[in-house]
C-alpha atoms as a PDB file:
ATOM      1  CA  UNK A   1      98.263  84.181 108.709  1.00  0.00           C
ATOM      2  CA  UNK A   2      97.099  87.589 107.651  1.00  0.00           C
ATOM      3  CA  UNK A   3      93.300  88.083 108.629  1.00  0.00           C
ATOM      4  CA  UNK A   4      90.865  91.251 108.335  1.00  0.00           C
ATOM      5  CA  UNK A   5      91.638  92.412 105.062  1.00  0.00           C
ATOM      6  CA  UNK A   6      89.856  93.764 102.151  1.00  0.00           C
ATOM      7  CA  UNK A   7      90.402  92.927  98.113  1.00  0.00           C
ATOM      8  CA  UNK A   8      89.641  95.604  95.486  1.00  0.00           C
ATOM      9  CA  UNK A   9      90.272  94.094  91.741  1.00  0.00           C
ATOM     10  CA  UNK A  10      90.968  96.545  89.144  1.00  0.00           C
ATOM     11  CA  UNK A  11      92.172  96.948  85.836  1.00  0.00           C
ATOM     12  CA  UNK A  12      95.620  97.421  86.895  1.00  0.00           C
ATOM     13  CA  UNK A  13      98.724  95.893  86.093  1.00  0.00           C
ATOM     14  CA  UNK A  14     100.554  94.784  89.362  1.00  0.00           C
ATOM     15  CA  UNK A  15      99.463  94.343  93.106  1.00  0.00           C
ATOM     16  CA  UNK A  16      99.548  96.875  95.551  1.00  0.00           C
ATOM     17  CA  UNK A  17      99.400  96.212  99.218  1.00  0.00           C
ATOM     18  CA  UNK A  18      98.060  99.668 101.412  1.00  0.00           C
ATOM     19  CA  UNK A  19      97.727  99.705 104.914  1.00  0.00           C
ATOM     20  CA  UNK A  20      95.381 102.597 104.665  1.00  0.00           C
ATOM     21  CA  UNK A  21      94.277 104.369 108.070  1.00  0.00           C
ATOM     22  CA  UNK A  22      95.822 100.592 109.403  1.00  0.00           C
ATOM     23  CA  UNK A  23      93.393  98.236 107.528  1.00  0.00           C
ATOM     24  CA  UNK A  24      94.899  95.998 104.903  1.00  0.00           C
ATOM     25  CA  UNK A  25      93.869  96.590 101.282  1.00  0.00           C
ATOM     26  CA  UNK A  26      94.796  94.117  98.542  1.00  0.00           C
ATOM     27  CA  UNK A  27      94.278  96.511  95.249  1.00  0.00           C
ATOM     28  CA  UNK A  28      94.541  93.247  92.356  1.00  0.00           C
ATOM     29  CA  UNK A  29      94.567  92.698  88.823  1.00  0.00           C
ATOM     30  CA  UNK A  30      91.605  90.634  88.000  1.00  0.00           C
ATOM     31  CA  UNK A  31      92.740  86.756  88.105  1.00  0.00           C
ATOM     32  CA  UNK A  32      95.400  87.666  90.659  1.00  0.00           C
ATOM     33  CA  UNK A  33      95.052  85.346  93.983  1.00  0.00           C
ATOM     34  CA  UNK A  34      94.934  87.460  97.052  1.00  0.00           C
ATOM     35  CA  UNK A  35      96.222  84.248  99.216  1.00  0.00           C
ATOM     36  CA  UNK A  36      99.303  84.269  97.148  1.00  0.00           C
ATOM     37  CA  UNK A  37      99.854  88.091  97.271  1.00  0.00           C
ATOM     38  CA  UNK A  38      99.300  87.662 101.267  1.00  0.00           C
ATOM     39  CA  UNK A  39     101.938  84.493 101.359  1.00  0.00           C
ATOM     40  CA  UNK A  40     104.252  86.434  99.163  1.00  0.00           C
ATOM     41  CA  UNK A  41     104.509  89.821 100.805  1.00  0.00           C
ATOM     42  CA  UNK A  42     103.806  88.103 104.772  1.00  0.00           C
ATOM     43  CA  UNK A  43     106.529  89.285 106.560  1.00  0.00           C
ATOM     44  CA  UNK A  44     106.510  93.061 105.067  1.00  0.00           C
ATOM     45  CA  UNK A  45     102.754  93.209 106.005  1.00  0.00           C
ATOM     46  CA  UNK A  46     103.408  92.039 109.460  1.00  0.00           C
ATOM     47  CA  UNK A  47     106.438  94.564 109.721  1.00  0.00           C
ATOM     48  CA  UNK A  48     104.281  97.331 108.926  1.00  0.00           C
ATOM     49  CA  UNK A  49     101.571  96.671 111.128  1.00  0.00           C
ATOM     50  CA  UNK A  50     103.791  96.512 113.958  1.00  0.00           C
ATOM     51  CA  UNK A  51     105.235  99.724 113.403  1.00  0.00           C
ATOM     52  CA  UNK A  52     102.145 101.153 112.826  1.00  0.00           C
ATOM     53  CA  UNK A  53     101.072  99.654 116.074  1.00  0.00           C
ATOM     54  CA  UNK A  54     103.973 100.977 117.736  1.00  0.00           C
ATOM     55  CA  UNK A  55     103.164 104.555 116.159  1.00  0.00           C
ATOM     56  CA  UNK A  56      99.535 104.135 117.735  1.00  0.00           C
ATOM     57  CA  UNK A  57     100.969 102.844 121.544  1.00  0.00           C
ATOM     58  CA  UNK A  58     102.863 106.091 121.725  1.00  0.00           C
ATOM     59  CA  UNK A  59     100.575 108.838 120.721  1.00  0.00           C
ATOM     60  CA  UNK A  60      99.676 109.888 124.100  1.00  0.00           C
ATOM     61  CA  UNK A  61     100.991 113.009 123.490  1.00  0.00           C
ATOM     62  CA  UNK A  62      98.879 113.542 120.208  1.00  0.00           C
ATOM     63  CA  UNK A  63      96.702 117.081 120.907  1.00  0.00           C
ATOM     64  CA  UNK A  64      93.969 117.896 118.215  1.00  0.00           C
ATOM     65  CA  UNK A  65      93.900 121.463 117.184  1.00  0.00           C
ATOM     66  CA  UNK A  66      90.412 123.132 117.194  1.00  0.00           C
ATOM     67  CA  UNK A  67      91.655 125.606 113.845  1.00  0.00           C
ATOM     68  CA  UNK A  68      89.414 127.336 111.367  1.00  0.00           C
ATOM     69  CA  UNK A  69      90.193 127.228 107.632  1.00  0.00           C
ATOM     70  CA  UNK A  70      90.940 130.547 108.050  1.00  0.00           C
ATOM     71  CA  UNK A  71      93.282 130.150 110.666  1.00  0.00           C
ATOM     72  CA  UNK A  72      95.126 127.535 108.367  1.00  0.00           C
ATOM     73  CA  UNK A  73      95.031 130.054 105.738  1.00  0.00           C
ATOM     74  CA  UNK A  74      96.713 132.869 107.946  1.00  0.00           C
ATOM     75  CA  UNK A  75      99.475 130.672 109.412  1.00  0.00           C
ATOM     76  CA  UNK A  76     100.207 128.890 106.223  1.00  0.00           C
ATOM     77  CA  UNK A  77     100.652 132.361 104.188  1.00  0.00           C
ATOM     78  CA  UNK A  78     102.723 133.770 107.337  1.00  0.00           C
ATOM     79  CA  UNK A  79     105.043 130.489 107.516  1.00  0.00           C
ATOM     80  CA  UNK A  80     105.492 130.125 103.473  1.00  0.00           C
ATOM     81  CA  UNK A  81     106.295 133.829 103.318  1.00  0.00           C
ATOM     82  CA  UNK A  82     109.043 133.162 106.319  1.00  0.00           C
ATOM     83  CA  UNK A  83     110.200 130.094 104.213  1.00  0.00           C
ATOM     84  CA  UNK A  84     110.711 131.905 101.186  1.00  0.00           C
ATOM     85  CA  UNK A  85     112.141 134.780 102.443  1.00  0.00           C
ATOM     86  CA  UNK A  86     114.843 132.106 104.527  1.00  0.00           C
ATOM     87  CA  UNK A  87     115.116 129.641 101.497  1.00  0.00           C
ATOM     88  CA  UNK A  88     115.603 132.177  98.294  1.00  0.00           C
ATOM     89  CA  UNK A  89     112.419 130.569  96.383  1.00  0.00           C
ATOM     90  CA  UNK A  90     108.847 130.937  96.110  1.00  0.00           C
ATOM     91  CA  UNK A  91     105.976 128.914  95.491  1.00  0.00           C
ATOM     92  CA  UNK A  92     103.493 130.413  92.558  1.00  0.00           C
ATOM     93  CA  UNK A  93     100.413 129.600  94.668  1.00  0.00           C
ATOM     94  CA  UNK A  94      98.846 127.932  98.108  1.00  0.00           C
ATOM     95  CA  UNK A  95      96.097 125.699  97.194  1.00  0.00           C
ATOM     96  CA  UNK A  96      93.603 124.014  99.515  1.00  0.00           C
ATOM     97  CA  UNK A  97      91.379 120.967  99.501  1.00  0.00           C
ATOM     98  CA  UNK A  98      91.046 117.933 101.049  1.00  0.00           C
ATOM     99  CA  UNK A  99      93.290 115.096 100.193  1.00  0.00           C
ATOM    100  CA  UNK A 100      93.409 111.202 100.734  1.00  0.00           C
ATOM    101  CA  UNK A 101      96.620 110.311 100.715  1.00  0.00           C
ATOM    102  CA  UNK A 102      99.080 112.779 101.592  1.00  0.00           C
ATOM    103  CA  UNK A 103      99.568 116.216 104.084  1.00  0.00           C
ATOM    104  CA  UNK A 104     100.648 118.213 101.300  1.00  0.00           C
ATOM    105  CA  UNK A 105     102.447 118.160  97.980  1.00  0.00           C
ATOM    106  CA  UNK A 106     104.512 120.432  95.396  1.00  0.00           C
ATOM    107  CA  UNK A 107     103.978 120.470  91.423  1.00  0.00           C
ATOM    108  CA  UNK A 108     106.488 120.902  88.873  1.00  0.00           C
ATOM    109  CA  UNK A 109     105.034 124.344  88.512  1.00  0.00           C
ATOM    110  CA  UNK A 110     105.783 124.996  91.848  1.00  0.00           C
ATOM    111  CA  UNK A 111     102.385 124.788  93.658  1.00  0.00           C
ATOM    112  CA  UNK A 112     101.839 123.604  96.880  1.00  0.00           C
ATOM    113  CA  UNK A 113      98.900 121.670  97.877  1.00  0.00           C
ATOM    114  CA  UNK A 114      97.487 121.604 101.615  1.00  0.00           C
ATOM    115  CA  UNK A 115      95.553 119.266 103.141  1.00  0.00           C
ATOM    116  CA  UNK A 116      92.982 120.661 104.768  1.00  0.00           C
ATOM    117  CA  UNK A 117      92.877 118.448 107.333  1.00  0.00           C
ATOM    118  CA  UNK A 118      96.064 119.857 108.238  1.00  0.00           C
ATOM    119  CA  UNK A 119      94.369 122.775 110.372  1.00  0.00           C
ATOM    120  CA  UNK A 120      94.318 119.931 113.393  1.00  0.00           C
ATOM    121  CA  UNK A 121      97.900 119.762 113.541  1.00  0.00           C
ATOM    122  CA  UNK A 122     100.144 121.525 116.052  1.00  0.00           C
ATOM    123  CA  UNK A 123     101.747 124.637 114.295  1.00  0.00           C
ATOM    124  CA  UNK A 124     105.188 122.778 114.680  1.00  0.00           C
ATOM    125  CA  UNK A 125     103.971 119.912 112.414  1.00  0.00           C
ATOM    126  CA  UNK A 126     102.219 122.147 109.660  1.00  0.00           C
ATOM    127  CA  UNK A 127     105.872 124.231 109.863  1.00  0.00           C
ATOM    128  CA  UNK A 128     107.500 120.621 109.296  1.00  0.00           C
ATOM    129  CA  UNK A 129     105.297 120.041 106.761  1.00  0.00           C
ATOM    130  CA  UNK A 130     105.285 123.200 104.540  1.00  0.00           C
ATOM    131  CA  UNK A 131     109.680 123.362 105.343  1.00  0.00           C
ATOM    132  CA  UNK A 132     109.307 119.483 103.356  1.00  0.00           C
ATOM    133  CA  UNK A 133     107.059 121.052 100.334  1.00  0.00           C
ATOM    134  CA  UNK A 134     109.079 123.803 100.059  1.00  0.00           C
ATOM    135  CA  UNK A 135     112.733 121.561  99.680  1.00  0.00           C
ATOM    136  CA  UNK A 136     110.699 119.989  97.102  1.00  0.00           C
ATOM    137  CA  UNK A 137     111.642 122.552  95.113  1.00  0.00           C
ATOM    138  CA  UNK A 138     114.713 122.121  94.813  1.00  0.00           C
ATOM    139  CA  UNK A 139     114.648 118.473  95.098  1.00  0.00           C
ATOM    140  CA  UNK A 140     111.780 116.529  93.664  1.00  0.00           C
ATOM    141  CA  UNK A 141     112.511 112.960  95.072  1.00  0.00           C
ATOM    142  CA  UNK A 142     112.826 112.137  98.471  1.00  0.00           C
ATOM    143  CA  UNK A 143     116.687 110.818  98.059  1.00  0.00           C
ATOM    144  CA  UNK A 144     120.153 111.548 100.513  1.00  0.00           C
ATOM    145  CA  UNK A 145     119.987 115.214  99.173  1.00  0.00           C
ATOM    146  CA  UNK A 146     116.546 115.807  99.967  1.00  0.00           C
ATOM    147  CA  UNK A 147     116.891 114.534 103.182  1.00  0.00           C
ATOM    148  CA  UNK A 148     120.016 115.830 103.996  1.00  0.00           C
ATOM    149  CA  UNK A 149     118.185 119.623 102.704  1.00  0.00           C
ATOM    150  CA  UNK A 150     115.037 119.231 105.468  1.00  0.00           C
ATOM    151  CA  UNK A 151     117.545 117.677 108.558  1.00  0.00           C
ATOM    152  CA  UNK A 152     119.107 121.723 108.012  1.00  0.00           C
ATOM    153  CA  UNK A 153     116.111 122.925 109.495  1.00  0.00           C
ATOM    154  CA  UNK A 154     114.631 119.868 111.720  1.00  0.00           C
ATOM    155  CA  UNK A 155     117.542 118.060 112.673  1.00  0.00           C
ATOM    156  CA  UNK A 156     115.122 115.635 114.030  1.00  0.00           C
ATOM    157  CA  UNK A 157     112.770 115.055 110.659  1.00  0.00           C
ATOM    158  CA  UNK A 158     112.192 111.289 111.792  1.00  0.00           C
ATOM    159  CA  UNK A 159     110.453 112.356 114.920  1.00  0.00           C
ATOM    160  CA  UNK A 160     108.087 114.718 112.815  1.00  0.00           C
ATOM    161  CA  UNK A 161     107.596 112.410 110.383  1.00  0.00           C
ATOM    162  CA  UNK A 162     106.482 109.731 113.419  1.00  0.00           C
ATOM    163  CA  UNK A 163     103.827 112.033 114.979  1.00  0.00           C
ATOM    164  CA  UNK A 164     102.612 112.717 111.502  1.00  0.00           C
ATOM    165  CA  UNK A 165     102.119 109.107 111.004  1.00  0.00           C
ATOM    166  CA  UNK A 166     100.138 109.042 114.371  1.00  0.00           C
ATOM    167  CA  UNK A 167      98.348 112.221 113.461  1.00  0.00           C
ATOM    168  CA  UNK A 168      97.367 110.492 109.898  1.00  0.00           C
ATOM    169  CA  UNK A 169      95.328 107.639 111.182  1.00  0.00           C
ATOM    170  CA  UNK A 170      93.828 109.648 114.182  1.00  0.00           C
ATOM    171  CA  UNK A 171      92.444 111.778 111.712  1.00  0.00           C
ATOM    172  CA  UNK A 172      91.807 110.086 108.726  1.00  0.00           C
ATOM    173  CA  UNK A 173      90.281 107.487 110.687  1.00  0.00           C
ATOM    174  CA  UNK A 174      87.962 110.398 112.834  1.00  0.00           C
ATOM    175  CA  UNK A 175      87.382 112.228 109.776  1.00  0.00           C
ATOM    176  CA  UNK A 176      86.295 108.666 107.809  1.00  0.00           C
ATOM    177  CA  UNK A 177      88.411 109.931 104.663  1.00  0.00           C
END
């Protein structure tokens, strides 16, 4: 059985099951019965913990980056000028701030949002990163296409996106966001 887990009830309309920085968070409708959620959904929970286990075992090569903001700032601007200039597009504007969820996203009106806890990264992984956001626009969804769009450029996107799962609970968990 599942144990060390926290409930949140809300005024929501189905379940949701987060393994946030790798504690397990039962977000519930009021009235909903977490034991029943945890019965249901078992075998996915104990799925993802293992790979996020696995993630954890083999970060020995994980190496925190002592950046500035500024530093971000410069290297972001140089890489998303190199992607533009290499992909044909450009992004209206770079904006900054810390986020809980995600490294980085792209709006509809083509804005790209940086973590800022992205300036501990390797420059490799923030180049991964802003290559994804910038396929985003041309592909919002993250289908064959998209996919098929960022493996172009880093053949080996599965491996980047493993070290930025390692990276994610590292930090997240150092930085208590």
């Amino acid at each position: 059985m599942v144990h060390n887990y926290r409930v949140f009830y809300r005024n929501i309309k189905y379940p949701r099951i987060e393994l946030k920085k790798g504690f397990l968070e039962l977000i519930l409708p009021f009235g909903t019965d977490a034991q029943t959620i945890l019965k249901r959904h078992h075998k996915w929970i104990m799925k993802k913990r293992s790979q996020i286990d696995e993630y954890l075992k083999n970060n020995g090569n994980i190496r925190i980056i002592n950046r500035s903001d500024d530093k971000l700032r410069i290297l972001t601007e140089e890489i998303v000028r190199e992607y533009a200039k290499e992909l044909g597009v450009e992004c209206n504007k770079i904006i900054y701030r810390k986020m809980r969820t995600k490294w980085a996203s792209c709006s509809a009106n083509k804005n790209i949002t940086i973590n800022s806890i992205m300036k501990y990264l390797p420059k490799k992984l923030i180049e991964y990163i802003l290559y994804h956001e910038f396929i985003h626009l041309f592909e919002k969804r993250h289908n064959i296409r998209f996919w098929n769009m960022v493996s172009q450029r880093f053949r080996s996107y599965e491996k980047f996106e493993a070290e930025l799962f390692s990276y994610w609970f590292i930090l997240t968990n150092r930085f208590n966001l």
